[in-house]
C-alpha atoms as a PDB file:
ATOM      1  CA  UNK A   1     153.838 180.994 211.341  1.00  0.00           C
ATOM      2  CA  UNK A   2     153.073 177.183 210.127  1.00  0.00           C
ATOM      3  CA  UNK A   3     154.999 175.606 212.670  1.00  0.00           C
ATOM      4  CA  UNK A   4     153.179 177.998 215.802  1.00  0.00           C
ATOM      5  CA  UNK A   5     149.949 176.833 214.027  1.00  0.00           C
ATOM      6  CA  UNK A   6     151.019 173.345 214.091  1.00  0.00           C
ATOM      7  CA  UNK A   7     152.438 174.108 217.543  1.00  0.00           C
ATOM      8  CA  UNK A   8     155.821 172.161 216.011  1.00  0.00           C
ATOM      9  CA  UNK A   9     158.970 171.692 218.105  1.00  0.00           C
ATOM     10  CA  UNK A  10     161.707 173.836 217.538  1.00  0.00           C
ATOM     11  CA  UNK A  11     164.461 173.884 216.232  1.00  0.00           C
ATOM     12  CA  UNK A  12     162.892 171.982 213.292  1.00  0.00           C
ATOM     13  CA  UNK A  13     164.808 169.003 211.789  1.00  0.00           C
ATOM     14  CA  UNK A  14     165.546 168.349 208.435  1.00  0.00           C
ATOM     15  CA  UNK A  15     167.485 165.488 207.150  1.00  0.00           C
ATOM     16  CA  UNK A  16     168.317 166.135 203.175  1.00  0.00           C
ATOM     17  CA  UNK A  17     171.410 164.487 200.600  1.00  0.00           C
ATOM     18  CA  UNK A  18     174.618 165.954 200.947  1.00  0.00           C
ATOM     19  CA  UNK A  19     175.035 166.236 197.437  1.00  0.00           C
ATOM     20  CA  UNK A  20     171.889 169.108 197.804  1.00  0.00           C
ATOM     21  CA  UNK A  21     173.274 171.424 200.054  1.00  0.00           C
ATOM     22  CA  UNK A  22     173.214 174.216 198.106  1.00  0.00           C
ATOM     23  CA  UNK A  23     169.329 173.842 197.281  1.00  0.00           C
ATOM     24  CA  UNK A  24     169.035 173.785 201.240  1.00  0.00           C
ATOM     25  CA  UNK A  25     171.060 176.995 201.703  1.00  0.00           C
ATOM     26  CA  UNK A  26     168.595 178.516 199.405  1.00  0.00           C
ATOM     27  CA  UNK A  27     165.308 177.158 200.601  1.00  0.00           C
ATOM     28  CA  UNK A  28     166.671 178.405 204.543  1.00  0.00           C
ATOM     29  CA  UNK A  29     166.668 182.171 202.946  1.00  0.00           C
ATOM     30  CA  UNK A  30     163.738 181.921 200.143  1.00  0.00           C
ATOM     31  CA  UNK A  31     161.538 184.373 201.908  1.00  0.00           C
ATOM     32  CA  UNK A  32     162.203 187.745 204.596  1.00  0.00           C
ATOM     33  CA  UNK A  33     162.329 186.333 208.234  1.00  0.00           C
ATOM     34  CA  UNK A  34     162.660 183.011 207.220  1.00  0.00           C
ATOM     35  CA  UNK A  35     166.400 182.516 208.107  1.00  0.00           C
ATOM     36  CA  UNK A  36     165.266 183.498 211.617  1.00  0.00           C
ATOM     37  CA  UNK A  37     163.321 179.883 212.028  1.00  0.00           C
ATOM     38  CA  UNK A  38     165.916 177.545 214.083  1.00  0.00           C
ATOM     39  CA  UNK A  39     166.402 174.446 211.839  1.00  0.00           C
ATOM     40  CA  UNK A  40     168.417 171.732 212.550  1.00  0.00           C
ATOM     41  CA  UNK A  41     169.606 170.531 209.646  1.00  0.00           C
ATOM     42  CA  UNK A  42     171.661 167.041 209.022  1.00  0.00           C
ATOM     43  CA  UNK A  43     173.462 166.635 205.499  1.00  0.00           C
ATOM     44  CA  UNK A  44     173.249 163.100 205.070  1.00  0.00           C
ATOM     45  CA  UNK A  45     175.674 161.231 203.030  1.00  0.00           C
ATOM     46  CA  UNK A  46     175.750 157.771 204.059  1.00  0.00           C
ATOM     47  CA  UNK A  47     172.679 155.561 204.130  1.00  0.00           C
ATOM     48  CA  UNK A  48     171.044 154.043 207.296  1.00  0.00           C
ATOM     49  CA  UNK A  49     169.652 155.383 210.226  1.00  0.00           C
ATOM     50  CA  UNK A  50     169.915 158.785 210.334  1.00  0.00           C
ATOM     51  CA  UNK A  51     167.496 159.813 213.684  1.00  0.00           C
ATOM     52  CA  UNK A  52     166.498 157.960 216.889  1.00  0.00           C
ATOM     53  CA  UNK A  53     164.265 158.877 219.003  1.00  0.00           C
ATOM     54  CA  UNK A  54     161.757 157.680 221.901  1.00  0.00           C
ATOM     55  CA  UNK A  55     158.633 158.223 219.430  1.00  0.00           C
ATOM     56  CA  UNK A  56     160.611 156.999 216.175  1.00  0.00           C
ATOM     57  CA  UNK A  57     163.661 156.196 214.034  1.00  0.00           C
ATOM     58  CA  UNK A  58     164.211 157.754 210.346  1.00  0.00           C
ATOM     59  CA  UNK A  59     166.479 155.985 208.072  1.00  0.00           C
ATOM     60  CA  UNK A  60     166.853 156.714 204.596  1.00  0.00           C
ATOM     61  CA  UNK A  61     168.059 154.454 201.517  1.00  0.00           C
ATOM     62  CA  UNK A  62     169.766 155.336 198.410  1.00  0.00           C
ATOM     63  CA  UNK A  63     167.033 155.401 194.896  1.00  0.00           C
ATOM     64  CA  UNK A  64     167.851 155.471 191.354  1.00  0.00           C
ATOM     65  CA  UNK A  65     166.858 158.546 189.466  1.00  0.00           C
ATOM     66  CA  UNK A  66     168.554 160.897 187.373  1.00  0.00           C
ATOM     67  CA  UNK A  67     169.981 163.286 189.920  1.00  0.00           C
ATOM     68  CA  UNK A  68     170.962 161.793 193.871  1.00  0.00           C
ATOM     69  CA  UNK A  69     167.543 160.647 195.742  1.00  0.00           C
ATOM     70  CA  UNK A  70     166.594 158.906 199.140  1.00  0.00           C
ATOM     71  CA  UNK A  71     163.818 157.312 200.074  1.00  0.00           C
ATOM     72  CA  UNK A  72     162.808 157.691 204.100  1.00  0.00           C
ATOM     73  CA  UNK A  73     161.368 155.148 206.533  1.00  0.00           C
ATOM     74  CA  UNK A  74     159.669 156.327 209.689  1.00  0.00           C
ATOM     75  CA  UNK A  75     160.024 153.015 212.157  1.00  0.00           C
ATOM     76  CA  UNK A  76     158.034 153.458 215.471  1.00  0.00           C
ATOM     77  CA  UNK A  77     159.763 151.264 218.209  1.00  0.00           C
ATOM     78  CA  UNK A  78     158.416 148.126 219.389  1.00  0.00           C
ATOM     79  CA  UNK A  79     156.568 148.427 222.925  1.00  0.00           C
ATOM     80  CA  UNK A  80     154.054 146.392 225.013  1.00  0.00           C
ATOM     81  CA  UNK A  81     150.636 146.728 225.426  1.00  0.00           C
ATOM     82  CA  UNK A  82     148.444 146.339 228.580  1.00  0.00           C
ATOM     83  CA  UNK A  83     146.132 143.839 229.121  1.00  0.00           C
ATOM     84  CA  UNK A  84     142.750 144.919 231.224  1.00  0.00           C
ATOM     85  CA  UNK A  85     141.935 140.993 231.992  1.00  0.00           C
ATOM     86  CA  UNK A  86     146.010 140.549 233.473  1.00  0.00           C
ATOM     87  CA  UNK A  87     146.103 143.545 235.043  1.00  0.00           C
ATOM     88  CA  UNK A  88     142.858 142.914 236.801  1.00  0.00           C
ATOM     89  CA  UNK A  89     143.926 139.513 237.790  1.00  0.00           C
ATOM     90  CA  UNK A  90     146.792 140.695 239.772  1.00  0.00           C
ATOM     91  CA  UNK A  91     145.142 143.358 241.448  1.00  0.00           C
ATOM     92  CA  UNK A  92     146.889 146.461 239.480  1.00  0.00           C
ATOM     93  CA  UNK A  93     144.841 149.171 239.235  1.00  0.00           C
ATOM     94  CA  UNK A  94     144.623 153.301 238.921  1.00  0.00           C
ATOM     95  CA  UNK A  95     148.048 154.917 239.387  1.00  0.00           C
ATOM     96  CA  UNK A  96     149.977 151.526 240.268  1.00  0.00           C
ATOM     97  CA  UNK A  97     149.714 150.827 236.173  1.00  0.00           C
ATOM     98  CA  UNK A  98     151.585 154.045 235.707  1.00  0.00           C
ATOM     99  CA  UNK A  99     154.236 153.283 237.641  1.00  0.00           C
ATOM    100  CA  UNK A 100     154.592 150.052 236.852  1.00  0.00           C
ATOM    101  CA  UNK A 101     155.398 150.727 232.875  1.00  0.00           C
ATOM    102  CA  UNK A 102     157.919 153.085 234.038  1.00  0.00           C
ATOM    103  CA  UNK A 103     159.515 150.418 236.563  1.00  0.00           C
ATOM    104  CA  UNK A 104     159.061 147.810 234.853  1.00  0.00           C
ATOM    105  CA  UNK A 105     158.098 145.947 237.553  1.00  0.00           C
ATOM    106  CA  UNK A 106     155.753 146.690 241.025  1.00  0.00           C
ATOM    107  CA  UNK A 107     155.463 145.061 244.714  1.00  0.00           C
ATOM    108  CA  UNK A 108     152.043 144.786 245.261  1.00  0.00           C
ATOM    109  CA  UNK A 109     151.712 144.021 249.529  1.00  0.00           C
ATOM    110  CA  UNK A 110     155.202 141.642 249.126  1.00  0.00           C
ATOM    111  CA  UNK A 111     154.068 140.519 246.012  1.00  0.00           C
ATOM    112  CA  UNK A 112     156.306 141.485 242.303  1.00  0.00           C
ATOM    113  CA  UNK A 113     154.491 142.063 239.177  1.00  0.00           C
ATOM    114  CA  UNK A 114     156.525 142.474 236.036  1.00  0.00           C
ATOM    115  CA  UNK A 115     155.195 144.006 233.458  1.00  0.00           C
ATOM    116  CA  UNK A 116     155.192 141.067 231.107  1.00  0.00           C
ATOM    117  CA  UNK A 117     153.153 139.311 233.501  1.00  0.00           C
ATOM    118  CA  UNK A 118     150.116 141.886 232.921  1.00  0.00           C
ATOM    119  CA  UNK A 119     151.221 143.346 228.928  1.00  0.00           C
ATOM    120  CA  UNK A 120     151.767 141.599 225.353  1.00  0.00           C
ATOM    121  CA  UNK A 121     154.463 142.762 222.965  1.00  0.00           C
ATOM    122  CA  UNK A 122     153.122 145.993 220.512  1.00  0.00           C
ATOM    123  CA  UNK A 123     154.829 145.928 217.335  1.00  0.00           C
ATOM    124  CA  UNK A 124     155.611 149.221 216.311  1.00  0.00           C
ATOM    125  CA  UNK A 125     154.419 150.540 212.698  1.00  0.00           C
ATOM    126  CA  UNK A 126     156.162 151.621 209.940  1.00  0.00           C
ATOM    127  CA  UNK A 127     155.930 154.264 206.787  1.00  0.00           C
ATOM    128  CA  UNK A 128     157.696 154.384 204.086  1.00  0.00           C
ATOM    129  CA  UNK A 129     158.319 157.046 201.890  1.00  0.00           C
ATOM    130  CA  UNK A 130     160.020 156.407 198.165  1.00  0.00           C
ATOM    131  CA  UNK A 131     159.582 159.193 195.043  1.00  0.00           C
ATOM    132  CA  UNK A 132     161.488 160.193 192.571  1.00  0.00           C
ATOM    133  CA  UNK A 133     162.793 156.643 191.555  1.00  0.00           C
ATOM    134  CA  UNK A 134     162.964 153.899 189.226  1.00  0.00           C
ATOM    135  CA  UNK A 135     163.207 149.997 190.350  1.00  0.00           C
ATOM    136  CA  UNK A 136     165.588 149.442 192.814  1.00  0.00           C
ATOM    137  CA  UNK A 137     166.969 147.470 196.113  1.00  0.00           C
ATOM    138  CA  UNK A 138     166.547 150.576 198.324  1.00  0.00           C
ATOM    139  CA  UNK A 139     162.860 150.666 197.297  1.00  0.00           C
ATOM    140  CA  UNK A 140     162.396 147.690 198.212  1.00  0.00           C
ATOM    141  CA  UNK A 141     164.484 147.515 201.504  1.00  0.00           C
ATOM    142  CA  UNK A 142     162.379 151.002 202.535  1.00  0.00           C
ATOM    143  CA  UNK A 143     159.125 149.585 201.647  1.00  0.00           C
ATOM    144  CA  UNK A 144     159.702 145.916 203.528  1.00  0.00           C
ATOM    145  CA  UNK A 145     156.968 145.547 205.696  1.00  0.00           C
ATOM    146  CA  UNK A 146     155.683 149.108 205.836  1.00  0.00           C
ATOM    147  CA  UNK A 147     152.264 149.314 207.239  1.00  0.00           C
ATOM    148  CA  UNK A 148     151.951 152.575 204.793  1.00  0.00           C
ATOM    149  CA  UNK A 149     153.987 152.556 201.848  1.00  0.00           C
ATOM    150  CA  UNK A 150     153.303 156.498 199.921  1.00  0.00           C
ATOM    151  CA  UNK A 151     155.015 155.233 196.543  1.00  0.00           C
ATOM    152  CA  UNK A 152     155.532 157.519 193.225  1.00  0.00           C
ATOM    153  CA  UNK A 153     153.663 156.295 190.202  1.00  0.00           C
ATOM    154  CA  UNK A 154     154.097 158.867 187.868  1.00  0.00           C
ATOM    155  CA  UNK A 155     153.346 156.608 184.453  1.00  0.00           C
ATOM    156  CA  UNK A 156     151.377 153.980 183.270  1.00  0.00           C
ATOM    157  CA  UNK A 157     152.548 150.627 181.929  1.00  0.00           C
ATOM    158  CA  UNK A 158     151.573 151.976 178.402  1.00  0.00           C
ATOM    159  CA  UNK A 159     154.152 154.922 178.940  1.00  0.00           C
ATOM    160  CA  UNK A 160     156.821 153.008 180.431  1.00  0.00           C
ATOM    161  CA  UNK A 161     159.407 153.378 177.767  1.00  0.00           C
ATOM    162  CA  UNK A 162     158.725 157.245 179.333  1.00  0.00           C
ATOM    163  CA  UNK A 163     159.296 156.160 182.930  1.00  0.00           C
ATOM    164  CA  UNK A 164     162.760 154.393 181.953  1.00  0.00           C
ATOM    165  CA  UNK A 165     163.429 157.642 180.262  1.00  0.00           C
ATOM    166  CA  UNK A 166     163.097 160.145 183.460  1.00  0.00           C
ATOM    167  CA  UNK A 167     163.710 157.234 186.258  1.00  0.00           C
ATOM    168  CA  UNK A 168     160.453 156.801 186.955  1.00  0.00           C
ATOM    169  CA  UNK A 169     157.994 153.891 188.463  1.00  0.00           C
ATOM    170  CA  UNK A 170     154.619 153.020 186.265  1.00  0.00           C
ATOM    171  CA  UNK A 171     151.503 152.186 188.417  1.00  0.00           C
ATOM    172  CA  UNK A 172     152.355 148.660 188.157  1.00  0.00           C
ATOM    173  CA  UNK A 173     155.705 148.456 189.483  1.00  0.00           C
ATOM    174  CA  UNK A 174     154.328 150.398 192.207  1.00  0.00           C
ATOM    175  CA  UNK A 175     152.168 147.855 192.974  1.00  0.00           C
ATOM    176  CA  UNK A 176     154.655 145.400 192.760  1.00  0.00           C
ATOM    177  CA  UNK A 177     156.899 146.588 194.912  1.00  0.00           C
ATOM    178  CA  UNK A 178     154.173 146.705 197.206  1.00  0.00           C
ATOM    179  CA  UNK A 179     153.426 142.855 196.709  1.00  0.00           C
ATOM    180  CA  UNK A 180     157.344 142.248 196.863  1.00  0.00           C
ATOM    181  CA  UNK A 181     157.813 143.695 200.377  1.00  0.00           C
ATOM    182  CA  UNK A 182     155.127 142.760 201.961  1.00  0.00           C
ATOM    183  CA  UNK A 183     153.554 146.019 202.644  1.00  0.00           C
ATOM    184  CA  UNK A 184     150.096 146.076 203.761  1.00  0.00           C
ATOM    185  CA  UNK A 185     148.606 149.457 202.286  1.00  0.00           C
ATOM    186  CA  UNK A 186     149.848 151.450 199.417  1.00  0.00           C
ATOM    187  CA  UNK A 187     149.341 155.019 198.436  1.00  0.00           C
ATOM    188  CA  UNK A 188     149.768 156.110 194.735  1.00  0.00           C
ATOM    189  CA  UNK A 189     151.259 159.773 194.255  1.00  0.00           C
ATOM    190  CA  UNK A 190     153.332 161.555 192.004  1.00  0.00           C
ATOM    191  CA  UNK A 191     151.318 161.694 188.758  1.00  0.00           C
ATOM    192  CA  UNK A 192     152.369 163.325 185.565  1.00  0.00           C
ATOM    193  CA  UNK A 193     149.902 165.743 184.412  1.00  0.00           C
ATOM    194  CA  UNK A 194     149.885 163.893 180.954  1.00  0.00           C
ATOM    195  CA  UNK A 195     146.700 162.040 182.436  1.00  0.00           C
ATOM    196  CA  UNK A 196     143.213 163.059 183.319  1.00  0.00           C
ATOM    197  CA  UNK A 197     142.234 161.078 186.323  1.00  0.00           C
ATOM    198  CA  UNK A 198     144.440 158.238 188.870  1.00  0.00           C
ATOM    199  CA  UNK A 199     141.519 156.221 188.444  1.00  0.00           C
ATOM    200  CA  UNK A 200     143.450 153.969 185.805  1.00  0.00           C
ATOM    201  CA  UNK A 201     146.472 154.274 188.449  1.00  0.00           C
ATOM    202  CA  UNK A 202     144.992 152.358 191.184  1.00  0.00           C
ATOM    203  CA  UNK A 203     143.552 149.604 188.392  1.00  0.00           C
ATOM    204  CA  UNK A 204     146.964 149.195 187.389  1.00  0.00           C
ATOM    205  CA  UNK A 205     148.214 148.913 190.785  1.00  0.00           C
ATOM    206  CA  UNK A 206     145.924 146.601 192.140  1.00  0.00           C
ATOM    207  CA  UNK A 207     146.877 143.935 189.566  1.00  0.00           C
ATOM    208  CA  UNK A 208     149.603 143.383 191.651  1.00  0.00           C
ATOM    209  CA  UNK A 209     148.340 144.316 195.055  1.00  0.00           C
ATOM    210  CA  UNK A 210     144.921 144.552 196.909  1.00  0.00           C
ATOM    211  CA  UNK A 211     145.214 147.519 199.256  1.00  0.00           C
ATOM    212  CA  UNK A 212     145.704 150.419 197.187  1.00  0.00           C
ATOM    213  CA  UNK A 213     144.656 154.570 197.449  1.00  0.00           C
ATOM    214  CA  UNK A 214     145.380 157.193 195.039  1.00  0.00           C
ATOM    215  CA  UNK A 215     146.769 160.365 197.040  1.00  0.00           C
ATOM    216  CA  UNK A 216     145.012 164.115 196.458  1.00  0.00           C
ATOM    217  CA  UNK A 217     146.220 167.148 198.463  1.00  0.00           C
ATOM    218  CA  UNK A 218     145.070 167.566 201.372  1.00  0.00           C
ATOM    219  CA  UNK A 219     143.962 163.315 201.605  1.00  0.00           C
ATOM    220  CA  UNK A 220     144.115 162.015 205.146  1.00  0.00           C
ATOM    221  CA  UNK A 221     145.085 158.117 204.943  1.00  0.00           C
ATOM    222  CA  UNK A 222     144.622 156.311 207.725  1.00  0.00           C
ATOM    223  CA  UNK A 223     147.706 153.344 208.523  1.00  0.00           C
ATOM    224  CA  UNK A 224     146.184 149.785 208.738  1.00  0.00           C
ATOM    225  CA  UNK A 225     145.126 148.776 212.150  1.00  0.00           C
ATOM    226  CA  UNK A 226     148.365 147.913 214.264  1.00  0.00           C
ATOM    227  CA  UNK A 227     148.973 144.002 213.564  1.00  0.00           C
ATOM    228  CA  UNK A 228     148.911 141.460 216.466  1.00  0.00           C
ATOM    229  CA  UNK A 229     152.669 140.575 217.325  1.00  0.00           C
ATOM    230  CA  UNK A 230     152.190 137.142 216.354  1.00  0.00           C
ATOM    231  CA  UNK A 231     151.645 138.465 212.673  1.00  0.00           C
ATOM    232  CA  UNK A 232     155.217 139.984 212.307  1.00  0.00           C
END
């Protein structure tokens, strides 16, 4: 019933760790009719890319918590972006601009146009997804230049004897990892119920980095406006 709501694509993929298979088995027949669903579903067990598509690439990266956890990257694929002033200088216009991003290029009365000649390179965006971790290299590879980096910041630095314990991140390592890759916004989540408010969260955070939001269910967070590709 979700997925007709969200009028999702079937069969739905799901990418999980090996090592978890037998969680999956049991989440595929956790409620009547639900094994009737078509799911797609990929055991991973070696980092990397694990999906490409024309709309995206998911690759996932090994974390460092107390049972086997990946992180996930969403990568959308570089493209190129029209330019009204080129395009009108060469006399493409209506339908014409259609075909000539499929074609790549046009004859215009004898005359080629290339489609670099009217576009500029789009850089495509990224989001990066890393929970249930302590401080690692695959955090940080996942997170490298994410426009939206959703990062688990379950303690504060005053608990962090705590977050050691349970392979956890503290507020301000999530903000340093942020700082560290170069990410340009990050979104705090994953907070143990041991505090009131995430107010002191996105303090902590933002000792280390500027751009910071503290998630709540149901939050819509816009990514950053799409970079120029000079800026990458």
């Amino acid at each position: 019933m979700r997925v007709a709501i969200d009028e999702g694509q079937l069969p739905i993929p799901v990418h999980y760790p090996a090592s978890g298979q037998q969680y999956f088995d049991r989440l595929r027949h956790a409620s009547a009719g639900q094994e009737q669903v078509p799911v797609d579903g990929q055991a991973v067990s070696t980092p990397g890319v694990v999906h490409v598509g024309d709309r995206y690439s998911l690759s996932c990266a090994p974390l460092r918590h107390r049972i086997e956890s990946l992180g996930w990257r969403v990568q959308e694929p570089d493209g190129r972006r029209m330019v009204p002033e080129r395009l009108a200088a060469f006399g493409v216009s209506g339908p014409d601009v259609g075909r000539l991003q499929a074609a790549g290029q046009l004859n215009l009365d004898g005359r080629i146009v290339g489609l670099q000649d009217v576009s500029e390179p789009r850089p495509g965006q990224s989001f990066a997804f890393v929970m249930d971790t302590s401080w690692c290299d695959g955090a940080v590879e996942l997170a490298e230049h994410a426009d939206l980096l959703v990062c688990e910041s379950t303690f504060l630095s005053a608990d962090r004897h705590l977050a050691t314990k349970y392979g956890h991140l503290t507020a301000r390592e999530a903000g340093r990892l942020a700082a560290i890759a170069g990410a340009r916004r990050l979104v705090l989540t994953h907070f143990s119920q041991r505090y009131g408010d995430t107010d002191a969260f996105v303090e902590e955070a933002r000792e280390e980095f500027d751009d910071v939001v503290a998630a709540a269910d149901f939050d819509r967070i816009p990514v950053p406006t799409r970079l120029p590709s000079q800026s990458r």
